[in-house]
N, C-alpha and C. Protein backbone atom coordinates (compact mmCIF):
# COMPACT_ATOMS: atom_id res chain seq x y z
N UNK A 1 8.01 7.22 0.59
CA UNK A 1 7.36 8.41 0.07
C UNK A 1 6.73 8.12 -1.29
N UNK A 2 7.33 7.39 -2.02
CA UNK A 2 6.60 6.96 -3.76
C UNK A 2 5.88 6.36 -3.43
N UNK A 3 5.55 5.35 -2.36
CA UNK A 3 4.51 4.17 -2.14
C UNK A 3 2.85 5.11 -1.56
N UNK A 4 3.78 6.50 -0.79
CA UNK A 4 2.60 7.15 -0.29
C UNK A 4 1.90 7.94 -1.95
N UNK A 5 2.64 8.08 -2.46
CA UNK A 5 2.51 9.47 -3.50
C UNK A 5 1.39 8.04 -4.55
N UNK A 6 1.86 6.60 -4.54
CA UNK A 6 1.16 5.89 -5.79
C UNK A 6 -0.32 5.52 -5.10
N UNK A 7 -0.36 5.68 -3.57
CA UNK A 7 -1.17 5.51 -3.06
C UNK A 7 -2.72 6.37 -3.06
N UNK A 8 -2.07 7.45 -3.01
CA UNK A 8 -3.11 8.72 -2.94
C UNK A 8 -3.01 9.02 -4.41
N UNK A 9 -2.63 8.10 -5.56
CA UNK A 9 -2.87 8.84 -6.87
C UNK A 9 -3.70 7.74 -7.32
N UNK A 10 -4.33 6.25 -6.44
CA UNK A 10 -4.87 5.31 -6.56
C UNK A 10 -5.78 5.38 -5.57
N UNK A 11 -6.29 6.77 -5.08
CA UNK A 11 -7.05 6.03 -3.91
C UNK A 11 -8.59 6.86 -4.22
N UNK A 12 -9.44 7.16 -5.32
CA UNK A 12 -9.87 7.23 -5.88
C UNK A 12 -10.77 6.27 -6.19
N UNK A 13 -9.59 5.18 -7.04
CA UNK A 13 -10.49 4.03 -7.53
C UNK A 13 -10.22 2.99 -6.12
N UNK A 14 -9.44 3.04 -4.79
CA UNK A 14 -8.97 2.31 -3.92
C UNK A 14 -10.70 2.66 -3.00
N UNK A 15 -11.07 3.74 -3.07
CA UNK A 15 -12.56 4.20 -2.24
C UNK A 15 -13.28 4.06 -3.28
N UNK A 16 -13.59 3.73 -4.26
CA UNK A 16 -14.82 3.62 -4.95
C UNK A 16 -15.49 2.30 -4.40
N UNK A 17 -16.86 2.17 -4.60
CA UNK A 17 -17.28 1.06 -4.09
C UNK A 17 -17.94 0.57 -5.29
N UNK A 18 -17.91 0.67 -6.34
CA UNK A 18 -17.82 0.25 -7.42
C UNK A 18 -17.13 -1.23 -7.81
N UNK A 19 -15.84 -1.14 -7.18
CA UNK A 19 -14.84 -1.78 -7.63
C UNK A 19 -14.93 -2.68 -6.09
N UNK A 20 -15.02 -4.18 -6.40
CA UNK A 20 -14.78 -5.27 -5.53
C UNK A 20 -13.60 -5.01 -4.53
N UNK A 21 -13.61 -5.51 -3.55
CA UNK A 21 -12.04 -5.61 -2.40
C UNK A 21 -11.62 -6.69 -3.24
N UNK A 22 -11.70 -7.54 -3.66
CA UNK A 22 -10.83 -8.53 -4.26
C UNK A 22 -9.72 -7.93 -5.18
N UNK A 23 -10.44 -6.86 -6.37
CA UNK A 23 -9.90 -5.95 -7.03
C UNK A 23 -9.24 -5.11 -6.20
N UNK A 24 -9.31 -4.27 -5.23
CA UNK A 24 -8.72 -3.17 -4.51
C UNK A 24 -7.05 -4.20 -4.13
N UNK A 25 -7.57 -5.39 -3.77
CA UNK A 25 -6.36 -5.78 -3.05
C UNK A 25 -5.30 -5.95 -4.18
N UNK A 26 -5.73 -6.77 -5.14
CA UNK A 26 -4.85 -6.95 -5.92
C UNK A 26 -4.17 -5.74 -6.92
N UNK A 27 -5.08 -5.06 -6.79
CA UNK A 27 -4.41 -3.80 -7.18
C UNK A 27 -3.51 -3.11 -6.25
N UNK A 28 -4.17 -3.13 -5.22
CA UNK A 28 -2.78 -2.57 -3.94
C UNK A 28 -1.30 -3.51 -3.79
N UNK A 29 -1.37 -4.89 -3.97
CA UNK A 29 -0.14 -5.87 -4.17
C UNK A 29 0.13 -5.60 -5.21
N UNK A 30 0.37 -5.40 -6.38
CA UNK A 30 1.04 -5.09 -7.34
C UNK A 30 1.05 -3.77 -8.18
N UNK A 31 0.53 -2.65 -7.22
CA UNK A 31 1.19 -1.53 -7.80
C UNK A 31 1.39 -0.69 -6.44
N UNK A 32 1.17 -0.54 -5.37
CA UNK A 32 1.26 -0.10 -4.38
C UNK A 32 2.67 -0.62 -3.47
N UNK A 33 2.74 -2.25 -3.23
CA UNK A 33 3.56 -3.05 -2.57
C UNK A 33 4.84 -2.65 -3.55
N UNK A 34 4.80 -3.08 -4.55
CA UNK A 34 6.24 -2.80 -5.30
C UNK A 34 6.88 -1.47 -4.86
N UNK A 35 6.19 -0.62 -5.47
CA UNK A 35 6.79 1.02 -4.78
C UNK A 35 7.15 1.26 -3.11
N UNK A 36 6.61 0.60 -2.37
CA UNK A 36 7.18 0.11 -1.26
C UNK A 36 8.08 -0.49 -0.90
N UNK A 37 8.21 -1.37 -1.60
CA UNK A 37 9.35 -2.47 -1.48
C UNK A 37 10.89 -1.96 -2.33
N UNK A 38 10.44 -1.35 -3.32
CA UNK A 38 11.88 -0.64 -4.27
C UNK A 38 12.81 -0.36 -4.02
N UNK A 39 12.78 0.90 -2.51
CA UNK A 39 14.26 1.40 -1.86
C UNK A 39 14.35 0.46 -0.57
N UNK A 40 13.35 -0.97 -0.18
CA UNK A 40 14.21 -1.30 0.56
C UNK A 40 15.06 -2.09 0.43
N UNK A 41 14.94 -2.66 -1.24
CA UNK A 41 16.16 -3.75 -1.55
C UNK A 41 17.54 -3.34 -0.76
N UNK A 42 17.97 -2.13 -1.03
CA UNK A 42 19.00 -1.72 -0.77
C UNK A 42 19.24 -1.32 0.91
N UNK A 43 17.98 -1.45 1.64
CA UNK A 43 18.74 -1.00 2.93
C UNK A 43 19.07 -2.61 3.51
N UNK A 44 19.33 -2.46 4.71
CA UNK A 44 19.93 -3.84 5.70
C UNK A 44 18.46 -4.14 6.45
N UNK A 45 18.11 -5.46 5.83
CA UNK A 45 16.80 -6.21 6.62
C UNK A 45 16.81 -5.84 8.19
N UNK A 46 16.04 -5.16 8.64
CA UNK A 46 15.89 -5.50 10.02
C UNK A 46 14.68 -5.50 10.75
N UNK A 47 13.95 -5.63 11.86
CA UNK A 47 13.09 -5.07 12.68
C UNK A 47 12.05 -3.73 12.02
N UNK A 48 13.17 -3.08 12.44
CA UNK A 48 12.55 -1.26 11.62
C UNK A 48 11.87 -1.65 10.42
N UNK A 49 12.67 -1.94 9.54
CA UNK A 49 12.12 -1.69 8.38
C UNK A 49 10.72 -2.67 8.13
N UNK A 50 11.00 -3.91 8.68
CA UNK A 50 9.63 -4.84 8.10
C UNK A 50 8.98 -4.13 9.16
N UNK A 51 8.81 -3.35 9.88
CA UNK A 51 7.55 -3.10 10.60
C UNK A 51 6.69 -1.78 9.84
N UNK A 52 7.71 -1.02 9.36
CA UNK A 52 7.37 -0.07 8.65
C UNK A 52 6.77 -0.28 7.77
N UNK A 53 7.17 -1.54 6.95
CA UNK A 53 6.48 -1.70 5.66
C UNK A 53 5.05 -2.64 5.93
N UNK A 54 4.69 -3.00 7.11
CA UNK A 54 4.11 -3.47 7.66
C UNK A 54 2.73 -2.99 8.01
N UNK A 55 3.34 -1.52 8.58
CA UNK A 55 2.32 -0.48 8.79
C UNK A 55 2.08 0.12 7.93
N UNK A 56 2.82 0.43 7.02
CA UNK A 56 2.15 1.17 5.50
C UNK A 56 1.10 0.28 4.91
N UNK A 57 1.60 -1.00 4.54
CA UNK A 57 0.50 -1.91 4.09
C UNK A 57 -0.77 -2.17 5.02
N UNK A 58 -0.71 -2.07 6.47
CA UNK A 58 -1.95 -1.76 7.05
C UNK A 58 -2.73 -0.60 6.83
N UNK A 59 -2.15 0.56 6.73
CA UNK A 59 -2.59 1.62 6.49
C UNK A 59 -3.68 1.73 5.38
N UNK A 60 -2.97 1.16 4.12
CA UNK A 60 -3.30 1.27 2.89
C UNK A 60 -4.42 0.34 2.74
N UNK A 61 -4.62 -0.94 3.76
CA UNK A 61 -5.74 -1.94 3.51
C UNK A 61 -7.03 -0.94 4.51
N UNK A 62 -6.14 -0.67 5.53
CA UNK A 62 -7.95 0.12 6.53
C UNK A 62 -8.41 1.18 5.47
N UNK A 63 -7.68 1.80 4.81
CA UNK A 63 -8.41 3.01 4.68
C UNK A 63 -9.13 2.62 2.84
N UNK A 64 -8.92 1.39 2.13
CA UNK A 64 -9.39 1.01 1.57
C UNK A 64 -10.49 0.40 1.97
N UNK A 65 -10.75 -0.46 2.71
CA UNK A 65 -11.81 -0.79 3.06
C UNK A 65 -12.89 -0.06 3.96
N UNK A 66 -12.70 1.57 4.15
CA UNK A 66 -13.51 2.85 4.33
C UNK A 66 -13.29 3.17 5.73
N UNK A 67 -11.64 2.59 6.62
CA UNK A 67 -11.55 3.00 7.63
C UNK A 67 -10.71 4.57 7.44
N UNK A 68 -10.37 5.16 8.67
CA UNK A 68 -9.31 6.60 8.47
C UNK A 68 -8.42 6.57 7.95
């Protein structure tokens, strides 16, 4: 939920076309990925979870690069 909330408070400059994909990405790996990654230190690695975080980070690259 924080990874969605840093997402849509970055997605502004994440749709501008102003700003390079080189920039978008690296801005999405280090302020987007972290907030993602935060509460799963603590759960138990499995399946579920890397897929989840998997699909969030897909999510967050299509719709940066001007997909839905």
């Amino acid at each position: 939920m924080n990874a969605n909330g840093a997402y849509y408070a970055l997605r502004p400059l994440l749709k501008s076309q102003s700003v390079l994909r080189v920039g978008k990405v690296k801005i999405c790996k280090t302020l987007v990925r972290p907030m993602a990654t935060y509460r799963a230190e603590s759960w138990t690695p499995n399946k579920d979870v890397a897929k989840q975080l998997a699909t969030f980070e897909r999510k967050v690259l299509r719709r940066m690069s001007g997909g839905n």
